[in-house]
Protein backbone atom coordinates (compact mmCIF):
# COMPACT_ATOMS: atom_id res chain seq x y z
CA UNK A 1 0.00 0.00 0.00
CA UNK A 2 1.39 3.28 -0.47
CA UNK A 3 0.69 4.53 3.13
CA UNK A 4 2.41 1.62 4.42
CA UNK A 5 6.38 2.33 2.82
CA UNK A 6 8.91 -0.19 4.71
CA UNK A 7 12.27 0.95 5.69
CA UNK A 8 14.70 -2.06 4.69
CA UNK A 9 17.74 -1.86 7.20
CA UNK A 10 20.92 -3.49 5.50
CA UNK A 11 23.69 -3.99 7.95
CA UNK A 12 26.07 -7.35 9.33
CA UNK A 13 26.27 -5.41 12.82
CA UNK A 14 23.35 -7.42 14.50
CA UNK A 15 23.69 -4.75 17.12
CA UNK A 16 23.07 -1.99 14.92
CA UNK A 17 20.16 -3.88 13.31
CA UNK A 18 18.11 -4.12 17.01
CA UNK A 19 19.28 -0.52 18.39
CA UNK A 20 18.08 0.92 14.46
CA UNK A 21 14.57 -0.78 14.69
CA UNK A 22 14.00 0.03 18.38
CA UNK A 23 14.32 3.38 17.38
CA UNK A 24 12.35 3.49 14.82
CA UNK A 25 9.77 1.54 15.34
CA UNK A 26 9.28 4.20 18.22
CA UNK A 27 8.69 6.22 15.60
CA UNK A 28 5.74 4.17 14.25
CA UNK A 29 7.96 3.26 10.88
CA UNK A 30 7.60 -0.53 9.13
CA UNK A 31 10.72 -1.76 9.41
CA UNK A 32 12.79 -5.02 7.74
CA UNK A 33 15.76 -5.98 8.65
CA UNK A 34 18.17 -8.18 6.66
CA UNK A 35 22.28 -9.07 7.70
CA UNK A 36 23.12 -10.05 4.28
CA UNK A 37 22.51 -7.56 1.27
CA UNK A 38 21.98 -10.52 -0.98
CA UNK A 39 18.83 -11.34 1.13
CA UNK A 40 17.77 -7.51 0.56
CA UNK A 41 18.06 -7.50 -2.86
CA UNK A 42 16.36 -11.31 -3.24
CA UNK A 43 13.14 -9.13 -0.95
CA UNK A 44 13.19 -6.41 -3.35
CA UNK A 45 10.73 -5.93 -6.61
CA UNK A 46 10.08 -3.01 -8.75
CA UNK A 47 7.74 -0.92 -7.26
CA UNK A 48 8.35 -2.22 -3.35
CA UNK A 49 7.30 0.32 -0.67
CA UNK A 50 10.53 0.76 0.41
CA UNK A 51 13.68 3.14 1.37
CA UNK A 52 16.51 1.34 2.21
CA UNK A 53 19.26 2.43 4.71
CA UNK A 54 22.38 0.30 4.15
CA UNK A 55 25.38 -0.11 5.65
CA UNK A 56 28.68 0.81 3.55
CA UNK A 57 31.38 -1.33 4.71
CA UNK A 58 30.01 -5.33 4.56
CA UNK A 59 31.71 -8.58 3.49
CA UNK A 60 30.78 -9.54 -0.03
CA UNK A 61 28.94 -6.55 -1.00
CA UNK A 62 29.58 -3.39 0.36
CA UNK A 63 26.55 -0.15 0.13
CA UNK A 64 27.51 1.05 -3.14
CA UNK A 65 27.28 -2.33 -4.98
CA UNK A 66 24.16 -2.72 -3.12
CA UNK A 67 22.72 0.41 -4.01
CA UNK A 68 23.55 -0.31 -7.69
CA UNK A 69 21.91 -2.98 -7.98
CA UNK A 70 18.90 -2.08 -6.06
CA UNK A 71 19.02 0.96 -8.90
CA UNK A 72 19.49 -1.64 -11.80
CA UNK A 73 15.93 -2.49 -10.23
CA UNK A 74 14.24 0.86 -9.96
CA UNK A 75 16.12 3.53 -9.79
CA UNK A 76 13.72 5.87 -7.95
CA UNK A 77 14.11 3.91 -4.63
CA UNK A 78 16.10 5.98 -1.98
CA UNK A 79 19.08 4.60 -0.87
CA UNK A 80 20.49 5.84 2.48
CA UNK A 81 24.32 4.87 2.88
CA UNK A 82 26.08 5.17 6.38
CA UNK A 83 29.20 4.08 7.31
CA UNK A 84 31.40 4.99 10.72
CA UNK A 85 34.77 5.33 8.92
CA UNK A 86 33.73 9.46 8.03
CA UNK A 87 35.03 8.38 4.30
CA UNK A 88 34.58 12.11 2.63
CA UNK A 89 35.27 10.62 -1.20
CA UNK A 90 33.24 7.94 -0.14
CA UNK A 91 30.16 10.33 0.62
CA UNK A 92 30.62 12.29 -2.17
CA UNK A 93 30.72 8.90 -4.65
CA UNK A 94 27.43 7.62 -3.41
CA UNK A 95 25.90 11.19 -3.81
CA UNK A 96 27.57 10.68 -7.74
CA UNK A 97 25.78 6.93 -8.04
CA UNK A 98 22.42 8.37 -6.86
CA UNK A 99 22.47 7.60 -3.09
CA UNK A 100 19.43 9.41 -1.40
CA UNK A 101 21.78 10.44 1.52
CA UNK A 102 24.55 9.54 3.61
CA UNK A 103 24.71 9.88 6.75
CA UNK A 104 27.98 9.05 9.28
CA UNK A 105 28.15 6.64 12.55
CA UNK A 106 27.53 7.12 15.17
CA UNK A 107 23.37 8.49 13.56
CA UNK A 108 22.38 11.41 14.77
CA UNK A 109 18.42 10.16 15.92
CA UNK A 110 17.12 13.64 14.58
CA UNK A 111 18.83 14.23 11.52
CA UNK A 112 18.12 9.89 10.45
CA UNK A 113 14.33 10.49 11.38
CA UNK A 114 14.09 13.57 9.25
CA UNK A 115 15.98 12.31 6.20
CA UNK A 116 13.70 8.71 6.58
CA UNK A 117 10.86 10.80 6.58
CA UNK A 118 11.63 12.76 3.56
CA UNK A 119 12.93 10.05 1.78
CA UNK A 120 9.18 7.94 2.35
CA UNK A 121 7.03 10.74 0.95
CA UNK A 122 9.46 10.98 -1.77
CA UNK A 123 9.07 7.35 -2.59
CA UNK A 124 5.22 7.56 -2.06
CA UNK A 125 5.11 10.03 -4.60
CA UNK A 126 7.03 8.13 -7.03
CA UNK A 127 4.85 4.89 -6.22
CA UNK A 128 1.04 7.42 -6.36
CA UNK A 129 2.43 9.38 -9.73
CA UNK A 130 3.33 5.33 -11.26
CA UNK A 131 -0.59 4.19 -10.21
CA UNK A 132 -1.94 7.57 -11.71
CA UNK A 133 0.41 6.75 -14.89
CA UNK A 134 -0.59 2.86 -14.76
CA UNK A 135 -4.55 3.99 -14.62
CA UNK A 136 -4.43 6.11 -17.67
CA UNK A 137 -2.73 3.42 -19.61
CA UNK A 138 -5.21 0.82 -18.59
CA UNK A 139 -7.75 3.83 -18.87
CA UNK A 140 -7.24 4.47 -22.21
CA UNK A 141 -5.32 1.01 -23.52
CA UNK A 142 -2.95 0.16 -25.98
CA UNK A 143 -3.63 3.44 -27.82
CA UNK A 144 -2.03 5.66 -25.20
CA UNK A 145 1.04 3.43 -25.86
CA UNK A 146 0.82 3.05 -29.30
CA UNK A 147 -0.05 6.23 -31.05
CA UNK A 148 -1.94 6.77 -34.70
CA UNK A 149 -5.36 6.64 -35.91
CA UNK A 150 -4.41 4.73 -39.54
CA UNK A 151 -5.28 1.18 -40.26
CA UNK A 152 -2.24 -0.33 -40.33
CA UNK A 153 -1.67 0.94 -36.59
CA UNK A 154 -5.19 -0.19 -35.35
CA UNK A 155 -4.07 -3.85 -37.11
CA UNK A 156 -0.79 -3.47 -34.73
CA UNK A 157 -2.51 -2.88 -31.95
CA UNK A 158 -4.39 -5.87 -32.52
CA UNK A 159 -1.37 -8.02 -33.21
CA UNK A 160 0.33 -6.79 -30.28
CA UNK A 161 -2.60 -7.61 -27.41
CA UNK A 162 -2.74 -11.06 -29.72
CA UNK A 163 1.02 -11.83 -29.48
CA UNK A 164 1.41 -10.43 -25.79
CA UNK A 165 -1.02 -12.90 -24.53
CA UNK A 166 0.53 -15.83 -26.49
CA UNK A 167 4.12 -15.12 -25.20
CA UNK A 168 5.81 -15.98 -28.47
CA UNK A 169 9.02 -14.94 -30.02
CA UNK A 170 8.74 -12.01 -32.57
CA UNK A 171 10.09 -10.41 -35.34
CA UNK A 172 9.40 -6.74 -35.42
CA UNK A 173 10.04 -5.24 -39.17
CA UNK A 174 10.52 -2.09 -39.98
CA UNK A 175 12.27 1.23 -41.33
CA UNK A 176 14.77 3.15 -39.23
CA UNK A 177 13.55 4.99 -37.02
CA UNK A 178 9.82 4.00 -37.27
CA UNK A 179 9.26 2.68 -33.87
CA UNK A 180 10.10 -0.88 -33.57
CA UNK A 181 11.34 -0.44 -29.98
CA UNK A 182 8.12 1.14 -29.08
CA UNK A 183 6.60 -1.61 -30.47
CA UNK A 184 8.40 -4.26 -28.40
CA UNK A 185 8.02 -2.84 -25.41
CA UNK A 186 4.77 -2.67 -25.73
CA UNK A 187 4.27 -6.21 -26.27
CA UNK A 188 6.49 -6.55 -22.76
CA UNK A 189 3.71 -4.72 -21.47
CA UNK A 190 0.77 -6.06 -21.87
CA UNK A 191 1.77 -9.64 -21.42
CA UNK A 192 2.05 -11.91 -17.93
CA UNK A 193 5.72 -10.53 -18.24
CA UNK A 194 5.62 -6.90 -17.41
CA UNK A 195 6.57 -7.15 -13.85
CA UNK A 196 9.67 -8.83 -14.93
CA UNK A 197 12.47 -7.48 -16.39
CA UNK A 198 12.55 -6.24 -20.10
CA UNK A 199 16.22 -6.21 -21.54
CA UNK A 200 17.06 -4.67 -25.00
CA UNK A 201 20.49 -5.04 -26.87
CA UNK A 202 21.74 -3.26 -30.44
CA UNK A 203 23.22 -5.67 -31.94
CA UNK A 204 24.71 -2.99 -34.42
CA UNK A 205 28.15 -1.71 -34.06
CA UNK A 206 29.36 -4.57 -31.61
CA UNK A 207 32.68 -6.83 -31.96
CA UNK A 208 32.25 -10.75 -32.08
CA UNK A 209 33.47 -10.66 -28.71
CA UNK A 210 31.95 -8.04 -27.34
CA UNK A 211 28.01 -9.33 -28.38
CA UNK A 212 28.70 -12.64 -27.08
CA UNK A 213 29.43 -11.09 -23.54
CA UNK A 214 26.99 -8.94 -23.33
CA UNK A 215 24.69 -11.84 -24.41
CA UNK A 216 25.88 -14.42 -22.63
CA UNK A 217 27.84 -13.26 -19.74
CA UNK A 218 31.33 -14.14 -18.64
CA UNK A 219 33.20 -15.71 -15.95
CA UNK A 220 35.84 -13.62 -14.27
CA UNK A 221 39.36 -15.14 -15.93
CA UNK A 222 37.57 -16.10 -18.98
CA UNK A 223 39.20 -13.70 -21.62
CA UNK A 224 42.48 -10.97 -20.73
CA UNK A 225 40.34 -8.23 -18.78
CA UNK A 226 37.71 -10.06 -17.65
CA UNK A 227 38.48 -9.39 -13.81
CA UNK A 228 35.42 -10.60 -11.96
CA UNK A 229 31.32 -12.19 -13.32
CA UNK A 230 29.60 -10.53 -15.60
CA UNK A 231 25.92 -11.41 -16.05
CA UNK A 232 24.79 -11.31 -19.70
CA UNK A 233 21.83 -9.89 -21.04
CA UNK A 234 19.99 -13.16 -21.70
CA UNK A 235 20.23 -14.21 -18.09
CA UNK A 236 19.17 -10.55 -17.08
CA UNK A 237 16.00 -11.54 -18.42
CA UNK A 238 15.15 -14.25 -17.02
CA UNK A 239 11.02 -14.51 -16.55
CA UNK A 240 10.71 -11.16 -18.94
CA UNK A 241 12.05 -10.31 -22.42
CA UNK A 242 14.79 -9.43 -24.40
CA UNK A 243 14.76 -7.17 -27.22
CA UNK A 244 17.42 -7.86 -29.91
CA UNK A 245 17.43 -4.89 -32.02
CA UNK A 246 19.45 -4.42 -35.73
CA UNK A 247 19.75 -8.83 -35.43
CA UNK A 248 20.66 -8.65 -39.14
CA UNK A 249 23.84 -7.54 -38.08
CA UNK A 250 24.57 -10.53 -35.36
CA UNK A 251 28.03 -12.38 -36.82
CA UNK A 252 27.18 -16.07 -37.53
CA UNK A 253 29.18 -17.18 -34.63
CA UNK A 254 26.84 -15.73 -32.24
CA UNK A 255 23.62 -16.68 -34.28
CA UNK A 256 24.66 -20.03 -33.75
CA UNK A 257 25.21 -19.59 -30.24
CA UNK A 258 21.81 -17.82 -29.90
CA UNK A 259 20.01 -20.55 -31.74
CA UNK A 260 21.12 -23.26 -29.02
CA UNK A 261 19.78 -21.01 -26.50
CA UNK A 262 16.17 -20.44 -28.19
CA UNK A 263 16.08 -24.24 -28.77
CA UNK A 264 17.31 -25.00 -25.17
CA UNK A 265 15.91 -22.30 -23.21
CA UNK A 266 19.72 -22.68 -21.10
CA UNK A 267 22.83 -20.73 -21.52
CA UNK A 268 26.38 -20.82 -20.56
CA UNK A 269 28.67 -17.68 -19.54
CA UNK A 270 32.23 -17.66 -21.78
CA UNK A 271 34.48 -19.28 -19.93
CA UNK A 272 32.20 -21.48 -17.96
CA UNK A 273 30.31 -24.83 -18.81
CA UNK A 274 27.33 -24.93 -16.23
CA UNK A 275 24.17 -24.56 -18.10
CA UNK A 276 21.61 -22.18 -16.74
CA UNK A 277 18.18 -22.34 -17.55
CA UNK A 278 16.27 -19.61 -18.91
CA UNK A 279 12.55 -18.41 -19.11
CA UNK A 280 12.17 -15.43 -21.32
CA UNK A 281 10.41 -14.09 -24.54
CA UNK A 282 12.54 -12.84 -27.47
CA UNK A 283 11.51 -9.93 -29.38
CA UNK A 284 13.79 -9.18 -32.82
CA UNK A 285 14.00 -6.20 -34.91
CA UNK A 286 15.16 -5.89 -38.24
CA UNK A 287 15.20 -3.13 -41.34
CA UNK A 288 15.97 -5.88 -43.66
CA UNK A 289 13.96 -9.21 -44.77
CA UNK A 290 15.79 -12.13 -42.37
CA UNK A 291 14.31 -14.34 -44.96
CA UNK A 292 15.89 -13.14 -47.86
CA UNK A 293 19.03 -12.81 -46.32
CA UNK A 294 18.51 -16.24 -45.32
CA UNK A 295 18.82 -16.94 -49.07
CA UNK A 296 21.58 -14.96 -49.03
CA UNK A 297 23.49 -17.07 -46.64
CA UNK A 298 23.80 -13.53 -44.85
CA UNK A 299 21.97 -14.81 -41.84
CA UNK A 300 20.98 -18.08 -40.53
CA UNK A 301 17.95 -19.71 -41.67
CA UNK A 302 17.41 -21.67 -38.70
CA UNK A 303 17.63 -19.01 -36.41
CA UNK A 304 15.08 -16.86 -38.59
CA UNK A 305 12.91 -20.41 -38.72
CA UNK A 306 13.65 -20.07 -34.87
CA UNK A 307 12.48 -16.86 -34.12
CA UNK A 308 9.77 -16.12 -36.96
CA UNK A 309 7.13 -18.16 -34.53
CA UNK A 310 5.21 -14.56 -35.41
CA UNK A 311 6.15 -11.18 -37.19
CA UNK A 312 4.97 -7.84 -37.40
CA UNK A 313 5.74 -5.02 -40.00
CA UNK A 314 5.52 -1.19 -39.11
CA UNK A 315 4.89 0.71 -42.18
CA UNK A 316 7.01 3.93 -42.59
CA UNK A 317 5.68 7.03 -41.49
CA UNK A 318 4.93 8.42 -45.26
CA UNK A 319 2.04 5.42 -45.87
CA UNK A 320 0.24 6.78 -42.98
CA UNK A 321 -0.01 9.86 -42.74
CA UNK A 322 -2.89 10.75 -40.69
CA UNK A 323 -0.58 9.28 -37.44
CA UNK A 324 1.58 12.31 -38.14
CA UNK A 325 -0.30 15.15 -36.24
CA UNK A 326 -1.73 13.04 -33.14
CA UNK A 327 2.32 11.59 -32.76
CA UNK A 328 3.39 15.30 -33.36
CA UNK A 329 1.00 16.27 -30.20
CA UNK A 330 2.29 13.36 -28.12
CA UNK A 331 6.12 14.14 -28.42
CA UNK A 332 5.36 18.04 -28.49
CA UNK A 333 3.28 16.99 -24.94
CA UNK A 334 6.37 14.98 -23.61
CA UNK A 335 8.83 17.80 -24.43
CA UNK A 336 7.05 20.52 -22.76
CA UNK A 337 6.83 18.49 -19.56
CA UNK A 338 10.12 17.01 -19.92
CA UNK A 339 11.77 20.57 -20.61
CA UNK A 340 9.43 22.30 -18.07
CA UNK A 341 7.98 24.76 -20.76
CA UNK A 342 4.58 25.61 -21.91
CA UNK A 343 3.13 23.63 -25.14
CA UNK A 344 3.28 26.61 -27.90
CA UNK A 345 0.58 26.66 -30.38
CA UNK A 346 1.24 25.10 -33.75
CA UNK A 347 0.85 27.86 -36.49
CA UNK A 348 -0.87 26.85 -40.00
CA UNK A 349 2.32 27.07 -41.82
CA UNK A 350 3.97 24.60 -39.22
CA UNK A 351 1.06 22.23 -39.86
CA UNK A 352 1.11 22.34 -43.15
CA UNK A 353 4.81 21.15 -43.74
CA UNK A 354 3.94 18.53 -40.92
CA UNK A 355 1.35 16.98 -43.16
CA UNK A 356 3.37 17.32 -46.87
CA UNK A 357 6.57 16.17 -44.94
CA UNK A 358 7.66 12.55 -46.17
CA UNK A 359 9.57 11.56 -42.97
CA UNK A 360 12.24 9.21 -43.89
CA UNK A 361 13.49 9.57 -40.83
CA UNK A 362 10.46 8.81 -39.71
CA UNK A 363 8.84 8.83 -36.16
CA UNK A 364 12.36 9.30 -34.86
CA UNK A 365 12.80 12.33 -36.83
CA UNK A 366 9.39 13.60 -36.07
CA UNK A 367 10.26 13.54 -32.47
CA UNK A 368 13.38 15.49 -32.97
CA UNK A 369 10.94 18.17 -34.79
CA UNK A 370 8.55 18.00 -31.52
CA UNK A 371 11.73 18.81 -29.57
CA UNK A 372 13.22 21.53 -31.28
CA UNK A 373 9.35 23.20 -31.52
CA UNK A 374 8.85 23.38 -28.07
CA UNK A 375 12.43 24.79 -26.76
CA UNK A 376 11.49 27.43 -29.70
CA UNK A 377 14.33 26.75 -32.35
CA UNK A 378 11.49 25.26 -34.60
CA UNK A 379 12.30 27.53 -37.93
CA UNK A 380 15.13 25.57 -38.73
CA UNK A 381 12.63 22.27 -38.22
CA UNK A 382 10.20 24.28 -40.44
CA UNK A 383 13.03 25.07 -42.86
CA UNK A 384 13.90 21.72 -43.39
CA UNK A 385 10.23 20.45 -44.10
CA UNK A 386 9.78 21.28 -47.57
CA UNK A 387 6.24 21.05 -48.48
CA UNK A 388 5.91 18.94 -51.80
CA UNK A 389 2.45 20.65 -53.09
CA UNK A 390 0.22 23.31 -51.96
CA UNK A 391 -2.89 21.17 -51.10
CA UNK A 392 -4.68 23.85 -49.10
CA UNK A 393 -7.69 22.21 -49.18
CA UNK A 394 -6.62 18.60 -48.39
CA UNK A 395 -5.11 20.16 -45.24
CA UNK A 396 -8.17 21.67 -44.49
CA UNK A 397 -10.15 18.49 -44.75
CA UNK A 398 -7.71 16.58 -43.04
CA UNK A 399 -7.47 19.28 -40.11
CA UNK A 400 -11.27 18.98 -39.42
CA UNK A 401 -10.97 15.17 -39.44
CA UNK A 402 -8.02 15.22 -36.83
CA UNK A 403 -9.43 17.50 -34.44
CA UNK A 404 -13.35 15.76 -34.66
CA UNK A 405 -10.84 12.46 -33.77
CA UNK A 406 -9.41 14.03 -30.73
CA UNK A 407 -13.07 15.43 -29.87
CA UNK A 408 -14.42 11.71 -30.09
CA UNK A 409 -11.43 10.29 -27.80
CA UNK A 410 -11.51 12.77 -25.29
CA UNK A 411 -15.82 12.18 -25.01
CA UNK A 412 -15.41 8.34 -25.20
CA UNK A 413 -12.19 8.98 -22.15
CA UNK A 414 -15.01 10.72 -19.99
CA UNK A 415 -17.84 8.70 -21.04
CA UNK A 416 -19.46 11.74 -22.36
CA UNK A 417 -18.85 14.00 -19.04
CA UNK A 418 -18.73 17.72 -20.73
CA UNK A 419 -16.34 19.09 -17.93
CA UNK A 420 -13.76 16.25 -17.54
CA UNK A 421 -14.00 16.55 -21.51
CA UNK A 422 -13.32 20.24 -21.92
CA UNK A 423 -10.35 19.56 -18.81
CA UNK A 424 -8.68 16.88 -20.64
CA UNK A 425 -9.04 18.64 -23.87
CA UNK A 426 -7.78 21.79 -22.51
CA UNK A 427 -11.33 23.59 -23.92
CA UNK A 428 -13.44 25.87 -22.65
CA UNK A 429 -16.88 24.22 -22.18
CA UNK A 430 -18.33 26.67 -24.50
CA UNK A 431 -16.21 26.12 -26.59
CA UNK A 432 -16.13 22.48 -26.43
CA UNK A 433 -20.27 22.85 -27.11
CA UNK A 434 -19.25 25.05 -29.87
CA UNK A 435 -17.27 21.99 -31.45
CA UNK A 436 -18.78 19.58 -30.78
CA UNK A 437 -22.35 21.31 -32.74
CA UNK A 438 -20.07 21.56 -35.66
CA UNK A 439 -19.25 17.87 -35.72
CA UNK A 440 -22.43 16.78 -34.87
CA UNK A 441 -21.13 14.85 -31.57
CA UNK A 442 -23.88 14.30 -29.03
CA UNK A 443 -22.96 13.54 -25.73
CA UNK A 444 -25.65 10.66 -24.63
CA UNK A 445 -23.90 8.70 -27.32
CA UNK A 446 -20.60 8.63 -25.49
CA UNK A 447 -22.51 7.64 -22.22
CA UNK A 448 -23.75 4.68 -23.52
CA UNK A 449 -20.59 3.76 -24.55
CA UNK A 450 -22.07 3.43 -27.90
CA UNK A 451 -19.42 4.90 -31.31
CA UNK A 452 -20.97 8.38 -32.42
CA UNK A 453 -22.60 8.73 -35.60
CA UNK A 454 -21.30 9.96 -39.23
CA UNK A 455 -20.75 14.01 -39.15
């Protein structure tokens, strides 16, 4: 619950452990206590309802390795380092690595109670903002995620609930650029496997030996500079997914290793011959056809035989162009908020060259455009967006068709409730009436749940 957040004491003093919790539970907080940070980290999930206060100096695995990992986890759990040994650098590396605080032996009762404090209502912010977050997407669906009115987007969005559910591997095909990350995220999401870890990989631009690595893992000893574990990618996501992007550019060698692992569901780190078993979903993405380069002998047909249990295509940006202005809106959205600056209004000229655009960078590049409009450098963006044809009146048309669209999603959001409409819309009620006369929307529709009529 997020009035109940847990402070996790991590510590090998057992004395420390008893005099922390008698004080604190004094002070009416939950507390856990572990003696082994391995047992913390084995109690932790994504999301807990916890602030941990950790020891530095332990056997095995000191604060800061502790507090990495924890942040490998979530990284918006605060992490309260102490130690007795009034290390300065020390302090001031934690701080660098994200701690929440650190605090020196022997605690000050007033100063750990206040920081505690803090750091729970921080955390209970974090964990009410995620739930409001988590609401809207189950509020509004896949379409919230997945963003574009056109056919071939509604057919994704049907493939992707589909696919989710069946927990299969994937191919996800596409243009640079176009979203196929989005994509597999998405089907990470909305599948049993969401509360488990999603791990992605470009397998562009890597050595032979580096890929296989970060893949696989390593034993410490196992290759000159390999000084202690390393746990590989595929083991990372163990009970989740992993998302190999670019695979048309995976050597051979490491196809073949790859292939054993889909067929085995077990892996071994280089340098080590225990097999570990694995339980995971693998999404790949690829700009080229793995077929053809099958035929090609420029990838292995197995592994493509392997893998292609289901596919996907995402058509570039250009073939549907009536996702253009609601993606626009979305990025523009998440730039203003993520920049702290007010959305500006989108001139006709702007809109215009939005709609004769051809994208071949795609939604990628359309996103950079978003940026660049909102921190107000957006002539250059309209500079480079030449407009191929006049086709005043097709923008026109197609103007009045996007904004009846976002009329009809922000009714059917508030099940036809005129002020949560004109609030989410950011409208005036009279001027939402206004609008929604001209489109012929009627309200009683929407709270029915029934689609409105033709306008």
């Amino acid at each position: 619950m997020l009035d109940d957040i847990h402070i996790m004491i991590v510590d090998d003093d057992h004395y420390i452990l008893e005099a922390l919790t008698e004080m604190l539970e004094l002070e009416d907080f939950q507390i856990q206590v572990y003696n082994h940070p391995s047992h913390a980290l084995n109690a932790l999930e994504k999301h807990a309802p916890v602030v941990v206060l950790s020891d530095v100096k332990m056997p095995k695995m000191g604060g800061l390795s502790l507090l990495a990992q924890i942040h490998q986890l979530d990284e918006d759990i605060p992490v309260i380092l102490m130690s007795g040994h009034g290390d300065v650098p020390m302090a001031i590396e934690a701080m660098k690595e994200g701690a929440y605080d650190f605090l020196e032996k022997p605690l000050v009762p007033d100063t750990l109670i206040q920081q505690l404090s803090r750091a729970v209502e921080k955390r209970r912010l974090v964990l009410e903002n995620r739930k409001l977050r988590q609401g809207l997407l189950k509020h509004q669906g896949l379409e919230a995620y997945i963003i574009g009115d056109s056919p071939s987007m509604q057919t994704i969005r049907q493939q992707i609930l589909a696919l989710a559910q069946a927990n299969v591997d994937t191919i996800i095909y596409g243009d640079t650029g176009c979203g196929k990350d989005i994509v597999a995220r998405a089907l990470h999401e909305f599948s049993e496997r969401k509360h488990h870890r999603f791990i992605a990989i470009n397998c562009g631009g890597m050595s032979e030996s580096l890929i296989e690595s970060e893949l696989f893992g390593h034993e410490a000893g196992s290759f000159t500079g390999a000084s202690k574990r390393h746990i590989g990618k595929i083991e990372a996501a163990d009970g989740g997914t992993l998302f190999l992007d670019e695979i048309e550019t995976m050597p051979i060698s490491v196809q073949i290793k790859l292939l054993r692992v889909l067929q085995e569901r077990a892996i071994e780190r280089v340098g080590s011959t225990k097999t570990i078993p694995v339980v995971l979903t693998v999404i790949a993405a690829s700009k080229e056809n793995l077929a053809q380069l099958g035929d090609e002998g420029k990838f292995r047909k197995d592994l493509f035989y392997r893998l292609n249990v289901a596919s996907l295509t995402i058509p570039p940006l250009k073939d549907r162009p009536e996702d253009v202005l609601p993606l626009f809106h979305h990025y523009a959205s998440q730039a203003a908020e993520r920049y702290t600056r007010d959305l500006p209004e989108l001139n006709a000229n702007l809109l215009n060259k939005l709609l004769q655009h051809q994208w071949p960078g795609n939604v990628r590049e359309l996103k950079n455009a978003a940026d660049r409009f909102v921190l107000g450098i957006s002539e250059a963006s309209i500079d480079s967006i030449k407009a191929e044809e006049d086709g005043v009146g097709r923008y026109e048309e197609r103007m009045e068709q996007f904004e009846k669209q976002l009329l009809t999603d922000g009714l059917r959001a508030t099940q036809g409730q005129l002020n949560d409409a004109a609030e989410l819309l950011d409208l005036s009620r009279k001027t939402l009436y206004r609008k929604m006369k001209k489109y012929h929307l009627d309200k009683q529709n929407f709270r029915r749940g029934e689609e409105n009529g033709q306008g």
